[in-house]
PDB file of N, CA and C in Angstrom:
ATOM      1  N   UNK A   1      23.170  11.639  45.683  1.00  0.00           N
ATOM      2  CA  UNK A   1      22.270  11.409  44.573  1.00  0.00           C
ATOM      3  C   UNK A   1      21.278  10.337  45.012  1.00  0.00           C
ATOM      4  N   UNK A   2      20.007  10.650  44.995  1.00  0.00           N
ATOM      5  CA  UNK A   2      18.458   9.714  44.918  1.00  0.00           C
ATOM      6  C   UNK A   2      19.052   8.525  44.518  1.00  0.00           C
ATOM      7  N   UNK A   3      18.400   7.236  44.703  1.00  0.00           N
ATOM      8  CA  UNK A   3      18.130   6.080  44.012  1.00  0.00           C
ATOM      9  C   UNK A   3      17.830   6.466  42.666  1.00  0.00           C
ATOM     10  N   UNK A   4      16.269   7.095  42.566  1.00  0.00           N
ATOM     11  CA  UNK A   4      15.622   7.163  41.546  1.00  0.00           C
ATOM     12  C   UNK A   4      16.400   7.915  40.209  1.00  0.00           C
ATOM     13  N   UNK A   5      17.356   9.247  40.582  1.00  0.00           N
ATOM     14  CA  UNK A   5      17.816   9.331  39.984  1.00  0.00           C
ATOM     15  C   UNK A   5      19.102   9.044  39.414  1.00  0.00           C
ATOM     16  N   UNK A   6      20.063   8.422  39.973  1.00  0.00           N
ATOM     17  CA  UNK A   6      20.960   7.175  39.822  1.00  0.00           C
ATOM     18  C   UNK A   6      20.389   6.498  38.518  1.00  0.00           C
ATOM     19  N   UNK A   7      19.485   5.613  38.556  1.00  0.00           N
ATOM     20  CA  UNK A   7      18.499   4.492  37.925  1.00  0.00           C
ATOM     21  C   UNK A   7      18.283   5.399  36.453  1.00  0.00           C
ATOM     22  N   UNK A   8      17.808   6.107  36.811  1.00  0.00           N
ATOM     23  CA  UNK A   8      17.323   7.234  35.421  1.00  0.00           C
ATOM     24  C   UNK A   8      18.642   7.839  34.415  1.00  0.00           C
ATOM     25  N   UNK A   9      19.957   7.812  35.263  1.00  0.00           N
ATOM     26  CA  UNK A   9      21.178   8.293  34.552  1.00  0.00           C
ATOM     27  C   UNK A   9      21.743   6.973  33.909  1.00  0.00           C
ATOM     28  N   UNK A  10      21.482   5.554  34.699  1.00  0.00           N
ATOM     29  CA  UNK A  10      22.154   4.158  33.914  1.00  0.00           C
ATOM     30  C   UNK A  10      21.189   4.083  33.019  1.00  0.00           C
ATOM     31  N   UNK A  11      20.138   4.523  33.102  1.00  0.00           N
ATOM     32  CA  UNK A  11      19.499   3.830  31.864  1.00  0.00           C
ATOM     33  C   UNK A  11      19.390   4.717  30.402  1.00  0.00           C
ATOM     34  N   UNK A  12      19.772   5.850  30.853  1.00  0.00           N
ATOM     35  CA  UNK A  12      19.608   7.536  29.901  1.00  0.00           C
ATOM     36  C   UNK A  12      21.522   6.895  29.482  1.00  0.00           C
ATOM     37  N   UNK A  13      21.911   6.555  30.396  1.00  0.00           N
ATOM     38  CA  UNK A  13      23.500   6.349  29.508  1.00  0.00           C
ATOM     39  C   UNK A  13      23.567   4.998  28.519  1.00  0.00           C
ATOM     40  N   UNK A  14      22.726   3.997  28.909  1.00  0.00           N
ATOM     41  CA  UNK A  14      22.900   3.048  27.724  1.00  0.00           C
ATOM     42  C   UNK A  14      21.617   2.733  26.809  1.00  0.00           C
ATOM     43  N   UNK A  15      20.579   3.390  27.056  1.00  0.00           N
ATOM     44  CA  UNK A  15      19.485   3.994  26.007  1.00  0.00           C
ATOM     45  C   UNK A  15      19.994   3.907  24.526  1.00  0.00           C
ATOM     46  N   UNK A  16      20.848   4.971  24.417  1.00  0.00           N
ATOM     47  CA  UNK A  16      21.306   5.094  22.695  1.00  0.00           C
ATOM     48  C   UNK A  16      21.567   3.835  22.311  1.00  0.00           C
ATOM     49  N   UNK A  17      22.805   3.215  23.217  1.00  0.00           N
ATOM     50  CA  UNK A  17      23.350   2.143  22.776  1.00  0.00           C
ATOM     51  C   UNK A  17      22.166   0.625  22.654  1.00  0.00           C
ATOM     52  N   UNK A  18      21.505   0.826  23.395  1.00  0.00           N
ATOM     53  CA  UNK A  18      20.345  -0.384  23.223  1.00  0.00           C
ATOM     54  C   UNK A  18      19.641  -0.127  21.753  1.00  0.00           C
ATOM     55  N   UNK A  19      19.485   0.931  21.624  1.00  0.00           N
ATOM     56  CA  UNK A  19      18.192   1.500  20.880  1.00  0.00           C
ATOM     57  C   UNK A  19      18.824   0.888  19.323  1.00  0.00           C
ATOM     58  N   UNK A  20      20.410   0.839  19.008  1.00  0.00           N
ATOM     59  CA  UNK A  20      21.657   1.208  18.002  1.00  0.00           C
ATOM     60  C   UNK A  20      21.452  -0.566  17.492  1.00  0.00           C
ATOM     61  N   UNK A  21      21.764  -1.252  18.821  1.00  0.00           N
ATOM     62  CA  UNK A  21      21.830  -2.617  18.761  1.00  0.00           C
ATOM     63  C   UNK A  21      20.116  -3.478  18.476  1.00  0.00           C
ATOM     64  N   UNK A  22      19.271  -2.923  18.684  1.00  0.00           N
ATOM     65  CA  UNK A  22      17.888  -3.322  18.562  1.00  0.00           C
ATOM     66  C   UNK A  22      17.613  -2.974  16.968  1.00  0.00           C
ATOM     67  N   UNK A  23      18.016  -1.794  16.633  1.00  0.00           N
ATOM     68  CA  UNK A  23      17.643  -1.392  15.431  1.00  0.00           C
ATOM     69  C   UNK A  23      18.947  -2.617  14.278  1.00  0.00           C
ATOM     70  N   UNK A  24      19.292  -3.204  14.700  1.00  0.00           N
ATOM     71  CA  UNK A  24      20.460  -4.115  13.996  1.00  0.00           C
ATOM     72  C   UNK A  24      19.424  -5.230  13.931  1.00  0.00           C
ATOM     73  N   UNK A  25      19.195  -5.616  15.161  1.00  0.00           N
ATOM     74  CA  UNK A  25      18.683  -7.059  14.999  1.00  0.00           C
ATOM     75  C   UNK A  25      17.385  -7.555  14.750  1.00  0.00           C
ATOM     76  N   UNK A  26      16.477  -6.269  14.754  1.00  0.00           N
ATOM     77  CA  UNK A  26      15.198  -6.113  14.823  1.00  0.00           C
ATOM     78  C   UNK A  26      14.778  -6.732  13.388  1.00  0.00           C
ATOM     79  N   UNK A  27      13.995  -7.265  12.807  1.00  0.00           N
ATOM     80  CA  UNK A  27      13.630  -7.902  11.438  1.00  0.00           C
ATOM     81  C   UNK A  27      13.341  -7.016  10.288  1.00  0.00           C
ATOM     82  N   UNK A  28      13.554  -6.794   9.480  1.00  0.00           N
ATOM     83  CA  UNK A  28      13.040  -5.948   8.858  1.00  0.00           C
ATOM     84  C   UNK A  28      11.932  -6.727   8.073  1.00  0.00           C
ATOM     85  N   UNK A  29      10.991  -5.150   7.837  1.00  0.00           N
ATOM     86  CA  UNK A  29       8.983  -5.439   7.654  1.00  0.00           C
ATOM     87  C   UNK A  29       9.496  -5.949   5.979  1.00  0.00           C
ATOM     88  N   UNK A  30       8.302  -6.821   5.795  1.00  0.00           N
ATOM     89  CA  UNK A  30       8.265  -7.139   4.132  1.00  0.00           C
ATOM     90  C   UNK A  30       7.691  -5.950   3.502  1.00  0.00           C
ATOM     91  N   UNK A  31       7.531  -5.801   2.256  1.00  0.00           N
ATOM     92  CA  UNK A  31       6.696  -4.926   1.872  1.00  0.00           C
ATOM     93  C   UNK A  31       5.391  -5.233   2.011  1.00  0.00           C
ATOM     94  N   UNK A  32       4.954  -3.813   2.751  1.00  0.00           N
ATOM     95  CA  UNK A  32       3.113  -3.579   2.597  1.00  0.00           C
ATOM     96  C   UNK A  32       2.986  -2.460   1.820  1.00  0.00           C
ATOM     97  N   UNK A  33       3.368  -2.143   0.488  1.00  0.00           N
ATOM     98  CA  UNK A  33       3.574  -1.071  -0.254  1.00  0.00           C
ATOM     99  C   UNK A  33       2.550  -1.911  -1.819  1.00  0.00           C
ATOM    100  N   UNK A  34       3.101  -2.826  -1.884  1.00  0.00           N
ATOM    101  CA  UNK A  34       2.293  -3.403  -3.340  1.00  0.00           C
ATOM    102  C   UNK A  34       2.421  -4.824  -3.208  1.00  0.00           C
ATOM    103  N   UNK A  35       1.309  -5.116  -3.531  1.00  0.00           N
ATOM    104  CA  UNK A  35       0.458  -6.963  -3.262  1.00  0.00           C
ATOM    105  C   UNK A  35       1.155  -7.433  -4.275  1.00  0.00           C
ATOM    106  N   UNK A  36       2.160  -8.508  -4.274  1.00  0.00           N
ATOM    107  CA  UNK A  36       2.508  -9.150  -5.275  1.00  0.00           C
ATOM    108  C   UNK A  36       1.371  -9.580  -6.165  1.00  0.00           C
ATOM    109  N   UNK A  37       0.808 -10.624  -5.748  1.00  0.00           N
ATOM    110  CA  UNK A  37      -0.007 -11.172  -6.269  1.00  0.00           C
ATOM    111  C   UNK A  37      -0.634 -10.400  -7.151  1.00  0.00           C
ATOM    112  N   UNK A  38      -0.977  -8.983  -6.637  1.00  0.00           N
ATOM    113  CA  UNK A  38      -1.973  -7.994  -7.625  1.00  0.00           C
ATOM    114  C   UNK A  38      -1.148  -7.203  -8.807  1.00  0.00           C
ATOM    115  N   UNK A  39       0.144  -7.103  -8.975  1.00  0.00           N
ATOM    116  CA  UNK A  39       0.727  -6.889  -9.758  1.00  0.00           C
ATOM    117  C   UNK A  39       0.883  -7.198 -11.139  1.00  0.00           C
ATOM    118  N   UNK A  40       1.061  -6.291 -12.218  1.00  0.00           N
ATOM    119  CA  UNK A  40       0.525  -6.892 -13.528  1.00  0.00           C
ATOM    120  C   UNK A  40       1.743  -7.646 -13.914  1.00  0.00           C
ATOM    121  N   UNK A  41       1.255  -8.971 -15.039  1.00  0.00           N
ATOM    122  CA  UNK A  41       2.041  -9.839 -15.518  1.00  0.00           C
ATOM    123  C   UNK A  41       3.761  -8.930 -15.660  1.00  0.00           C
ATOM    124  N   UNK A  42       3.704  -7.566 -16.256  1.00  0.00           N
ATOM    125  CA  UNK A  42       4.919  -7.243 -16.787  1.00  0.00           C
ATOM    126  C   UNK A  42       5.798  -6.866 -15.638  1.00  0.00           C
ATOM    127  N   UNK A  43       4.996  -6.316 -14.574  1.00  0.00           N
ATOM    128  CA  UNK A  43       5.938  -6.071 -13.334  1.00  0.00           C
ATOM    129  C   UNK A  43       6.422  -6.957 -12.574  1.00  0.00           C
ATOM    130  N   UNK A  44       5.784  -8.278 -12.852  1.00  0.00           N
ATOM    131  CA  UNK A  44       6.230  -9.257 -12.249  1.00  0.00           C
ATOM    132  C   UNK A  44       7.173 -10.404 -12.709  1.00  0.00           C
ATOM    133  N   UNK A  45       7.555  -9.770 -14.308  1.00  0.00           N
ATOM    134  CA  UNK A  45       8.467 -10.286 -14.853  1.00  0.00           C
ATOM    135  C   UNK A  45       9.998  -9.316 -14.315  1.00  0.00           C
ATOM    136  N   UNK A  46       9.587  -8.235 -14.490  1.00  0.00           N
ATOM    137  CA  UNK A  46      10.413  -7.423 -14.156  1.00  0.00           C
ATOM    138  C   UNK A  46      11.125  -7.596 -12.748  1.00  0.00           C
ATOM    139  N   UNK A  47      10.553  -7.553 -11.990  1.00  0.00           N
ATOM    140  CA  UNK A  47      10.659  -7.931 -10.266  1.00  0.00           C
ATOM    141  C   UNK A  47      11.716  -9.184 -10.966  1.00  0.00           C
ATOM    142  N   UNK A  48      11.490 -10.181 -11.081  1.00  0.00           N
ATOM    143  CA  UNK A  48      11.738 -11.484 -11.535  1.00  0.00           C
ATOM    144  C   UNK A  48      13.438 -11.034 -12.460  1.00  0.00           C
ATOM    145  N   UNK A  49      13.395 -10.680 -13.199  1.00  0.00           N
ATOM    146  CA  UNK A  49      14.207 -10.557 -13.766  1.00  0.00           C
ATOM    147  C   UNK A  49      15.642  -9.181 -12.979  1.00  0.00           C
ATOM    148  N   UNK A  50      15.136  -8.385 -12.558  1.00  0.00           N
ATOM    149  CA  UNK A  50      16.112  -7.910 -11.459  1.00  0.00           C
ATOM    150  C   UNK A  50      16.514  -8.784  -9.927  1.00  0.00           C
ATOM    151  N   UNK A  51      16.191  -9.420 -10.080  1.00  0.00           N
ATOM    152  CA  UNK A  51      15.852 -10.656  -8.488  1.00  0.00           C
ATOM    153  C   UNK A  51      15.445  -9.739  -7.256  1.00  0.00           C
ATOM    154  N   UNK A  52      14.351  -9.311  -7.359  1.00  0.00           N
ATOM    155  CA  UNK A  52      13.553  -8.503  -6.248  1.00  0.00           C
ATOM    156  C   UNK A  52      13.286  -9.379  -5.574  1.00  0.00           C
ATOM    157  N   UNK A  53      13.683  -8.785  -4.222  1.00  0.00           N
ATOM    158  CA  UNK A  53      13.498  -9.538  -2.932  1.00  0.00           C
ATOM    159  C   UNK A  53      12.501  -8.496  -2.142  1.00  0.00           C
ATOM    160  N   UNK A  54      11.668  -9.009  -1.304  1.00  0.00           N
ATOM    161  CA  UNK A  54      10.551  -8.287  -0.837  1.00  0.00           C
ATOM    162  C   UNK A  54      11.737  -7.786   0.994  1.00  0.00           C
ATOM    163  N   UNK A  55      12.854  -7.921   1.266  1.00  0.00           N
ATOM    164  CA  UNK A  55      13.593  -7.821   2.583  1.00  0.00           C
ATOM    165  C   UNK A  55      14.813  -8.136   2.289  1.00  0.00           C
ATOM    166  N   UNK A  56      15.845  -6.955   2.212  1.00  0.00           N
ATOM    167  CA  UNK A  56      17.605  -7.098   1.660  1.00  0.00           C
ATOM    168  C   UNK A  56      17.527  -7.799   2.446  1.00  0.00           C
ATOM    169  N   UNK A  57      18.830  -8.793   2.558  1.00  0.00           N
ATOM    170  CA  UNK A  57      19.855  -9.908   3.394  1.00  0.00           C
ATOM    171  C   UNK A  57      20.726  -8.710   4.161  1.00  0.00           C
ATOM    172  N   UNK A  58      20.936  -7.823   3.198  1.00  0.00           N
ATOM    173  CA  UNK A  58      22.188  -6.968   3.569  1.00  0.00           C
ATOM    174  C   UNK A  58      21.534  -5.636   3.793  1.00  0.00           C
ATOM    175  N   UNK A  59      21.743  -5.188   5.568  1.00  0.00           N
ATOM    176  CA  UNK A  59      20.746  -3.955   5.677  1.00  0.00           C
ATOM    177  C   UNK A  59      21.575  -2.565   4.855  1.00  0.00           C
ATOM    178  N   UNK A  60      22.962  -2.499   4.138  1.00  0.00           N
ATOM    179  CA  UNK A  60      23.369  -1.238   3.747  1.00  0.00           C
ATOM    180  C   UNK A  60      23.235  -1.733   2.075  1.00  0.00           C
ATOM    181  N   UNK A  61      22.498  -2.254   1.915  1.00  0.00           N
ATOM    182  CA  UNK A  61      22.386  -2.211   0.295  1.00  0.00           C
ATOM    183  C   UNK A  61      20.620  -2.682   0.140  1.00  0.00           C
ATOM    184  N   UNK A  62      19.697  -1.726   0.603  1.00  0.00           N
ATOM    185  CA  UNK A  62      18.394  -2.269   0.091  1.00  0.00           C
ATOM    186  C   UNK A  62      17.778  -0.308   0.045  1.00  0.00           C
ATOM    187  N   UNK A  63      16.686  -0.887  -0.710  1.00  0.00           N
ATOM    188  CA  UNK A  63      15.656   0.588  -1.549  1.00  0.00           C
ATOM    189  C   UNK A  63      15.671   1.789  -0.810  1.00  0.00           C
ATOM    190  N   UNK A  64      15.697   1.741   0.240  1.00  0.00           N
ATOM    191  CA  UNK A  64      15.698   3.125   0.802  1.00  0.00           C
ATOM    192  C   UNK A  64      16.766   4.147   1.074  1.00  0.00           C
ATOM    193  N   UNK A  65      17.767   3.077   0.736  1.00  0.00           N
ATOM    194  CA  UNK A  65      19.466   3.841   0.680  1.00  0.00           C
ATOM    195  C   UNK A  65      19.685   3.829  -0.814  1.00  0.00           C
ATOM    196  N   UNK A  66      18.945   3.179  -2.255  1.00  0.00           N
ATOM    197  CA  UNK A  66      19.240   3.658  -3.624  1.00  0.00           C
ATOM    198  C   UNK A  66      18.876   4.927  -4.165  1.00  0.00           C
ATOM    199  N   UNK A  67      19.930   5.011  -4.930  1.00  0.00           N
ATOM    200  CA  UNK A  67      19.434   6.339  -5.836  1.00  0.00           C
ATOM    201  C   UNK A  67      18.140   6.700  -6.138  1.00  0.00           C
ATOM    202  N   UNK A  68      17.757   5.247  -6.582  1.00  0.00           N
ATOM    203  CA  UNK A  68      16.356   4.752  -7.547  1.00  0.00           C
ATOM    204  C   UNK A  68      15.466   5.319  -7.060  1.00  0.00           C
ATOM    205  N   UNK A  69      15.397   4.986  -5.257  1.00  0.00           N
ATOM    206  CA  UNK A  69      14.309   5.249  -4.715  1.00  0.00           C
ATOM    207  C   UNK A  69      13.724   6.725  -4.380  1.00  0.00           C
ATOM    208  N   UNK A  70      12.343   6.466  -4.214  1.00  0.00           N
ATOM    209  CA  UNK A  70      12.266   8.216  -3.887  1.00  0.00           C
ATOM    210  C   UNK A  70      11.314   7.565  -2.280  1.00  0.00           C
ATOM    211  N   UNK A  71      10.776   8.355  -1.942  1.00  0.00           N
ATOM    212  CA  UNK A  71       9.958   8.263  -0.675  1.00  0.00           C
ATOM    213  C   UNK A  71      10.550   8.459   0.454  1.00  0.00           C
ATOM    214  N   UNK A  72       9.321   8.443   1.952  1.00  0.00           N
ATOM    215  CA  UNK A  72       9.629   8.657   3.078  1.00  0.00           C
ATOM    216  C   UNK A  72       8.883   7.539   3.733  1.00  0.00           C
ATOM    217  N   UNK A  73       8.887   7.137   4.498  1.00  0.00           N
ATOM    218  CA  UNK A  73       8.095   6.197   5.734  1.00  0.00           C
ATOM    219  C   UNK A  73       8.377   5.074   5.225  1.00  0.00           C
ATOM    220  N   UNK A  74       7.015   4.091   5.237  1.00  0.00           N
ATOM    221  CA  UNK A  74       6.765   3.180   4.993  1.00  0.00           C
ATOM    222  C   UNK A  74       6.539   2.465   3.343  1.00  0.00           C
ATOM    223  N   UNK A  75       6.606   3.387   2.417  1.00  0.00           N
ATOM    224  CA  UNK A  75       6.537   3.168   0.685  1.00  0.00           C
ATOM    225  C   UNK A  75       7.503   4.362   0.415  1.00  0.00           C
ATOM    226  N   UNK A  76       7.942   4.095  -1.078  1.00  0.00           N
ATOM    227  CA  UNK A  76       8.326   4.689  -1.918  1.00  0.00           C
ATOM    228  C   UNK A  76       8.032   3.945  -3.424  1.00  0.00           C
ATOM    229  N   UNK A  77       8.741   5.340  -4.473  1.00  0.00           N
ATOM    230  CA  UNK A  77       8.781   4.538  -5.466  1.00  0.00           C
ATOM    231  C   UNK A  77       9.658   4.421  -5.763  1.00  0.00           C
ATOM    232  N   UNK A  78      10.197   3.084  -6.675  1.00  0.00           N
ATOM    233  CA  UNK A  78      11.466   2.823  -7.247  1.00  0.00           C
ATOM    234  C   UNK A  78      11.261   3.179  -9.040  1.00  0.00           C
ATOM    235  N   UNK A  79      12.373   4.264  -9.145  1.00  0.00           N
ATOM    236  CA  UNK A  79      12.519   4.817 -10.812  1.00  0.00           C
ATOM    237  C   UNK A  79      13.081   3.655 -11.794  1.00  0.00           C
ATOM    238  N   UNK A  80      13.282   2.218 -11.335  1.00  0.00           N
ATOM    239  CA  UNK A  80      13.804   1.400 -12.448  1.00  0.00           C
ATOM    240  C   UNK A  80      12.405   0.319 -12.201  1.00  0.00           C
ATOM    241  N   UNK A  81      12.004  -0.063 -11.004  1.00  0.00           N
ATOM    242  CA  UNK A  81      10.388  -0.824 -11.397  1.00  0.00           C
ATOM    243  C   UNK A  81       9.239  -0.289 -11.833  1.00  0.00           C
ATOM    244  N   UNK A  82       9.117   1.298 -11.463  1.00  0.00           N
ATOM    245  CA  UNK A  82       8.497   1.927 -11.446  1.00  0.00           C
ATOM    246  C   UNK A  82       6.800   1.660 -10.693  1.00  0.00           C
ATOM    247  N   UNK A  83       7.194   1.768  -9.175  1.00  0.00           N
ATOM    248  CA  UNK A  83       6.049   0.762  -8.651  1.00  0.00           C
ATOM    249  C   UNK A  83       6.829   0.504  -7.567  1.00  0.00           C
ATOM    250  N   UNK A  84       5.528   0.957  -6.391  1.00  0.00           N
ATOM    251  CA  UNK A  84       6.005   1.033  -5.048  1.00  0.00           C
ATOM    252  C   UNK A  84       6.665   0.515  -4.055  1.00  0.00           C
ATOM    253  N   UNK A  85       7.496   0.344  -3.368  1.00  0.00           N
ATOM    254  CA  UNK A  85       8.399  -0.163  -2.977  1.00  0.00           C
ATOM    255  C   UNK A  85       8.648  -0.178  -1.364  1.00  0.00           C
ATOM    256  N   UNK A  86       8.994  -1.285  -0.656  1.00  0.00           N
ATOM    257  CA  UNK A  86       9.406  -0.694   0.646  1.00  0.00           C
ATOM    258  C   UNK A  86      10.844  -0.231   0.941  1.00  0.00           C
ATOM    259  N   UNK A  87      11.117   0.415   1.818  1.00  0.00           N
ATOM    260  CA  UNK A  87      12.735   0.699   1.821  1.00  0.00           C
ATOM    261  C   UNK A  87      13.449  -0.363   2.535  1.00  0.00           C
ATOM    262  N   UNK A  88      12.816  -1.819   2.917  1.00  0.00           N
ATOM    263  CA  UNK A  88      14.020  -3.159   3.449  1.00  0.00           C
ATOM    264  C   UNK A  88      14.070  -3.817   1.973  1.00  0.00           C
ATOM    265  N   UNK A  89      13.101  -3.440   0.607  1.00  0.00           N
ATOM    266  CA  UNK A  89      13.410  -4.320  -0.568  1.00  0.00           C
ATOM    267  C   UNK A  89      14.511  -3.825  -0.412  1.00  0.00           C
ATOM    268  N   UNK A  90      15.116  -4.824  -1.831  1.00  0.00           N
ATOM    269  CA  UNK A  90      16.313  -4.756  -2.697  1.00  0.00           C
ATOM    270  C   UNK A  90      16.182  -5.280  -4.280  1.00  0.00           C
ATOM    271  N   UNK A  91      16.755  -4.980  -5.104  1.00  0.00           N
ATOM    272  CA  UNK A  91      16.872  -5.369  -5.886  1.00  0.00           C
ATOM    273  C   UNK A  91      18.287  -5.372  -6.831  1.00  0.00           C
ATOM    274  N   UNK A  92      18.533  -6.560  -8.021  1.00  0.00           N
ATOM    275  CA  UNK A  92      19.800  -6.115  -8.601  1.00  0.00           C
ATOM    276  C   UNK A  92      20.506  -4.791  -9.125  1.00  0.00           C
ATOM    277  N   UNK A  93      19.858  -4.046  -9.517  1.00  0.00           N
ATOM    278  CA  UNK A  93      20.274  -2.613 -10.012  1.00  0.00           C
ATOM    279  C   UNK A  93      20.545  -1.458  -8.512  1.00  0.00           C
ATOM    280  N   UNK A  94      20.444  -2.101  -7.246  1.00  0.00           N
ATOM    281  CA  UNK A  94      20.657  -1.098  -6.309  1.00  0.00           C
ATOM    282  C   UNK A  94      21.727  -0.066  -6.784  1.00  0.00           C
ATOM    283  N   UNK A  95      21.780   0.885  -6.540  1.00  0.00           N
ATOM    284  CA  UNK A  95      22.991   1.905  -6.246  1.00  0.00           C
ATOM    285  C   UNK A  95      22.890   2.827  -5.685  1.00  0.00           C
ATOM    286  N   UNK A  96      23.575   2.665  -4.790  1.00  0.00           N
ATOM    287  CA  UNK A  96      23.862   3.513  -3.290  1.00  0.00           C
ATOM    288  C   UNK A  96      23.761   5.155  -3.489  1.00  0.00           C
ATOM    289  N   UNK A  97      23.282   5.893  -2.244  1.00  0.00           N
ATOM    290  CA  UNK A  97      22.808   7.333  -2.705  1.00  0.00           C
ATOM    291  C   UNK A  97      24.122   7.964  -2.801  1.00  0.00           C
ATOM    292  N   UNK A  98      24.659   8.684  -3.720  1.00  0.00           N
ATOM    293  CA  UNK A  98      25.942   9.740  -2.790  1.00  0.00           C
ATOM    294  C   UNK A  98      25.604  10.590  -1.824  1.00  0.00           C
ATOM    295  N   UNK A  99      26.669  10.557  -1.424  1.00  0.00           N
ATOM    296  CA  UNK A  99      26.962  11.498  -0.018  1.00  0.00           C
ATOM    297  C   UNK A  99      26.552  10.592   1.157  1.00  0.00           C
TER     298      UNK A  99
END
């Protein structure tokens, strides 16, 4: 077996596993889905009063794994703020998707 391809099989064998461990430690994005600031007085009571955090603490309990949420990529919406959301928020009413 080549050098070159030697080199190409260690790195194709611990690839996944880097990729597994990066995606752990990597930061998760704040929301770029909706400008706090621009938000109307009532949503921002609301936010406030569920304790919306713009980045869960805890990556298996934030918006993109709730029921609530709907979306794909980078926004969604959440059915209890009603008002766009990223999937690293969280908020108090999370609940986890089934299945």
């Amino acid at each position: 077996m080549d050098k070159a391809r030697r080199q190409f099989l260690q790195i194709a064998a611990i690839a996944p596993i880097a990729a597994v461990a990066l995606g752990r430690l990597a930061p998760a994005r704040a929301d770029t889905c909706a400008d706090p600031a621009n938000l109307p007085a009532a949503q921002k009571s609301l936010r406030k009063s569920l304790e919306f955090v713009e980045v869960s603490k805890d990556p298996a309990a934030r918006c993109g794994l709730c029921a609530f949420y709907q979306g794909k990529g980078d926004c969604g919406t959440c059915q209890i703020l009603t008002s766009q959301v990223s999937p690293a928020s969280f908020c108090s009413s999370f609940a986890a998707k089934a299945g």
